[in-house]
C-alpha atoms as a PDB file:
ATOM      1  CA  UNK A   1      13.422   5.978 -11.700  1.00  0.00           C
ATOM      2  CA  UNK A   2      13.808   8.603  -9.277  1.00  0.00           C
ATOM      3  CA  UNK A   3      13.998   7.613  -5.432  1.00  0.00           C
ATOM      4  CA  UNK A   4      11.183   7.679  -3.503  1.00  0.00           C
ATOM      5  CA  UNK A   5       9.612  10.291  -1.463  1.00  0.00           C
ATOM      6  CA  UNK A   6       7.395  10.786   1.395  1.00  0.00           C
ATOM      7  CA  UNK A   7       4.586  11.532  -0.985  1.00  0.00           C
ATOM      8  CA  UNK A   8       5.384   8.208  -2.809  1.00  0.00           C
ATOM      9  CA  UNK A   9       5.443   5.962   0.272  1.00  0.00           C
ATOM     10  CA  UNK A  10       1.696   7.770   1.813  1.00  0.00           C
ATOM     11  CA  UNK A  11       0.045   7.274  -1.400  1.00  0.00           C
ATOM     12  CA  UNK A  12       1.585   3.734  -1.356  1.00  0.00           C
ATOM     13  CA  UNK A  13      -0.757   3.781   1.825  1.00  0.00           C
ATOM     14  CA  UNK A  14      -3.372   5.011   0.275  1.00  0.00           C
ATOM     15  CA  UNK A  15      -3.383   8.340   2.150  1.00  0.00           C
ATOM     16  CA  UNK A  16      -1.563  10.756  -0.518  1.00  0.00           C
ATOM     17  CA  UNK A  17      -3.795  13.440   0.776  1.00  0.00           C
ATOM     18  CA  UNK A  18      -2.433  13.374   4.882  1.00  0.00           C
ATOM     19  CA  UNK A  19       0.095  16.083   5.064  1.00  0.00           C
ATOM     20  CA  UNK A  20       1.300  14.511   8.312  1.00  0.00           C
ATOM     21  CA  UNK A  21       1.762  11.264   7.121  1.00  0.00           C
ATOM     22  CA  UNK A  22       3.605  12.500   4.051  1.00  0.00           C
ATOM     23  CA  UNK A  23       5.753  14.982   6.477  1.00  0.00           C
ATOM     24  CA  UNK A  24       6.441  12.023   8.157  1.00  0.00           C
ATOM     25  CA  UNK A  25       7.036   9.646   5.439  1.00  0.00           C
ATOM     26  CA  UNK A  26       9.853  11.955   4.215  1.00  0.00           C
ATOM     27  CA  UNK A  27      11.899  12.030   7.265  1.00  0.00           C
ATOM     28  CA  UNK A  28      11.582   8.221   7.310  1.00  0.00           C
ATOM     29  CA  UNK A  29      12.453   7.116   3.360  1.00  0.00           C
ATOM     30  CA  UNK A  30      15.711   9.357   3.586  1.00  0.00           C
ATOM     31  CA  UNK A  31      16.855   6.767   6.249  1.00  0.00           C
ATOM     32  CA  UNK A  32      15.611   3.406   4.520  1.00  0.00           C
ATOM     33  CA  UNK A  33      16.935   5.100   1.299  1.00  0.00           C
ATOM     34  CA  UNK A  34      21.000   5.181   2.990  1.00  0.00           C
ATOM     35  CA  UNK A  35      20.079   1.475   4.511  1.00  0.00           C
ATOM     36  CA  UNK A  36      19.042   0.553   1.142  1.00  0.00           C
ATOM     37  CA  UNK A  37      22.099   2.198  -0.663  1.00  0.00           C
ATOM     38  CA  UNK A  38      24.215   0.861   2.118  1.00  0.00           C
ATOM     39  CA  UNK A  39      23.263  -2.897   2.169  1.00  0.00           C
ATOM     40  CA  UNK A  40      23.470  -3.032  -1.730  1.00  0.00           C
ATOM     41  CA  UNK A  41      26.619  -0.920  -1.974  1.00  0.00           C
ATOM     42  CA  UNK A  42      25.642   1.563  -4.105  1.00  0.00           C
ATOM     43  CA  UNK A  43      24.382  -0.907  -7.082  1.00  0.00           C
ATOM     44  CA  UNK A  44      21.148   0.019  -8.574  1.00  0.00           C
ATOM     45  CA  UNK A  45      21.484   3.699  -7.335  1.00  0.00           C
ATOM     46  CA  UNK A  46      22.785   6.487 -10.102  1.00  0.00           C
ATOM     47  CA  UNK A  47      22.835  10.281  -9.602  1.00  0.00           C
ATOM     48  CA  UNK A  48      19.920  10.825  -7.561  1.00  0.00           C
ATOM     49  CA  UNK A  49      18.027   7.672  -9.591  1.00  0.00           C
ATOM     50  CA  UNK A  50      17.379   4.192  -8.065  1.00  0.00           C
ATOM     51  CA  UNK A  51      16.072   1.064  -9.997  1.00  0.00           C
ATOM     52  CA  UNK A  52      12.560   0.073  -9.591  1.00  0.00           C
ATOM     53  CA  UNK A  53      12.608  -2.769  -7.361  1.00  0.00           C
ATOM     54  CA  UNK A  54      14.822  -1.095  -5.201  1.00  0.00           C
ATOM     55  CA  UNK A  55      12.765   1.684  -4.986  1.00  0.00           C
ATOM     56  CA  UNK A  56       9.465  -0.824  -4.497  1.00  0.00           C
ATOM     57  CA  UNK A  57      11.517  -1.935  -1.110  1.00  0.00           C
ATOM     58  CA  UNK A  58      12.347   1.348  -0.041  1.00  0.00           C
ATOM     59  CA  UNK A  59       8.319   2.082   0.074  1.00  0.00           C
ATOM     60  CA  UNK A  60       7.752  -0.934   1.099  1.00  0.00           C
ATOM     61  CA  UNK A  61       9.993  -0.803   4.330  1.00  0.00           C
ATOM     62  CA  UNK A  62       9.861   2.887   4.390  1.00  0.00           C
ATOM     63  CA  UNK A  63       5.645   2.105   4.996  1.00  0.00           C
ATOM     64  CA  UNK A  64       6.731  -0.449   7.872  1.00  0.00           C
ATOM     65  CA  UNK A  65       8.593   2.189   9.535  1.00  0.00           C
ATOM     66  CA  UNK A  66       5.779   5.367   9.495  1.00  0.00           C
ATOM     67  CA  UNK A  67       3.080   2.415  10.588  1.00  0.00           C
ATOM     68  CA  UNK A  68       5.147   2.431  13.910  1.00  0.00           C
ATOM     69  CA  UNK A  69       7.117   5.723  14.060  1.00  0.00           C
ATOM     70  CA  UNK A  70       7.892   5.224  17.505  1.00  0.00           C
ATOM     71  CA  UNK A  71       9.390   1.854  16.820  1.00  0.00           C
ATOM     72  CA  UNK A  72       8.678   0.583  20.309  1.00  0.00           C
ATOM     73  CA  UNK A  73       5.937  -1.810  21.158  1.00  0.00           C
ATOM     74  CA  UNK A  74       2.668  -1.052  20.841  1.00  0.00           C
ATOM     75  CA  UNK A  75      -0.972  -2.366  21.191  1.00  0.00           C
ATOM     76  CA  UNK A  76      -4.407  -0.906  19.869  1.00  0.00           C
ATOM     77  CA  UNK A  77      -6.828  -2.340  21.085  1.00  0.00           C
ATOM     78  CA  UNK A  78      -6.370  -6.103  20.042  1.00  0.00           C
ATOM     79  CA  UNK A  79      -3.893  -5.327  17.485  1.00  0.00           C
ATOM     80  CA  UNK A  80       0.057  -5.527  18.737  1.00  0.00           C
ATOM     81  CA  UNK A  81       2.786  -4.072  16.818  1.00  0.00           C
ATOM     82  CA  UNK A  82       6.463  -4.993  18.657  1.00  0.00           C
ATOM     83  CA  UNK A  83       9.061  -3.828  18.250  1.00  0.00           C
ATOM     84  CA  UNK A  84       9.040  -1.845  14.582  1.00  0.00           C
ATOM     85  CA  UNK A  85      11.141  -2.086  11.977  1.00  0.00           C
ATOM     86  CA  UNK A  86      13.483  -5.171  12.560  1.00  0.00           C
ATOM     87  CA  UNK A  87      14.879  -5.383   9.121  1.00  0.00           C
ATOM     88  CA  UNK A  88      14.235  -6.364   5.757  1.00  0.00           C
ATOM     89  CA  UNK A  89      11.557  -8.496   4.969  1.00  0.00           C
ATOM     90  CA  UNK A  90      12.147 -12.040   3.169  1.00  0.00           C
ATOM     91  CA  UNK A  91      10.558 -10.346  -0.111  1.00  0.00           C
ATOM     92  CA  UNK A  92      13.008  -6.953   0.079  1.00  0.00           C
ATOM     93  CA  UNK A  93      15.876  -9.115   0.883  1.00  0.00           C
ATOM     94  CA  UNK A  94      15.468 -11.250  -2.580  1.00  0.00           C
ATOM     95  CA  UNK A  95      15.306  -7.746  -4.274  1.00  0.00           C
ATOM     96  CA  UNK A  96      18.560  -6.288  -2.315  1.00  0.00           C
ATOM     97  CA  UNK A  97      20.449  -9.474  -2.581  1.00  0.00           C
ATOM     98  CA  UNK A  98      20.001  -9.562  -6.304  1.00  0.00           C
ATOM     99  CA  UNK A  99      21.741  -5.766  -6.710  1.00  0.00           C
ATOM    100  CA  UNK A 100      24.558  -6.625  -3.802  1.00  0.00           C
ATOM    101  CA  UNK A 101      27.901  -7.015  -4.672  1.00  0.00           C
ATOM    102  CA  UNK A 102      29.215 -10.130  -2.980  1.00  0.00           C
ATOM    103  CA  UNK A 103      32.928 -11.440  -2.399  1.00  0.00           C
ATOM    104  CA  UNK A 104      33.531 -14.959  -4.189  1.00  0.00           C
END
């Protein structure tokens, strides 16, 4: 599967057609994307491809990060978002750990 894109991660959100969002989206997935490739040294991802799950966290987190772009804390109204992106969730870590080498 190819990796994802910023068009991939706003229709994720259900707002394919926001040319902001998916502007913005793009800048964000190419840094989730090296995280991703990082954490799971380089397993899963082959010339330019990435497997499936690990392309369903990259969205995933990728969504986390545009939601807050700021990444500082913020409240709407009644709603509070602190402190952004903080990691990978419990679900994206069982994905990652799966394709991560690790020492025995």
């Amino acid at each position: 599967m190819s990796a994802p894109t910023g068009q991939t991660v706003a229709d994720f959100l259900g707002a394919g057609d926001d040319v902001e969002l998916v502007a913005l989206a793009s800048q964000h997935v190419l840094i989730v994307t090296a995280m991703a490739r990082t954490y799971v040294r380089g397993n899963g991802f082959t010339e330019g491809d990435v497997s499936e799950d690990i392309a369903a966290v990259i969205t995933t987190a990728t969504a986390r990060m545009v939601a807050n772009p700021e990444q500082i804390n913020t409240q709407i109204g009644s709603t509070a978002v602190w402190g952004g992106f903080q990691g990978w969730s419990l679900a994206e870590l069982f994905v990652l750990n799966s394709w991560r080498g690790r020492a025995a």
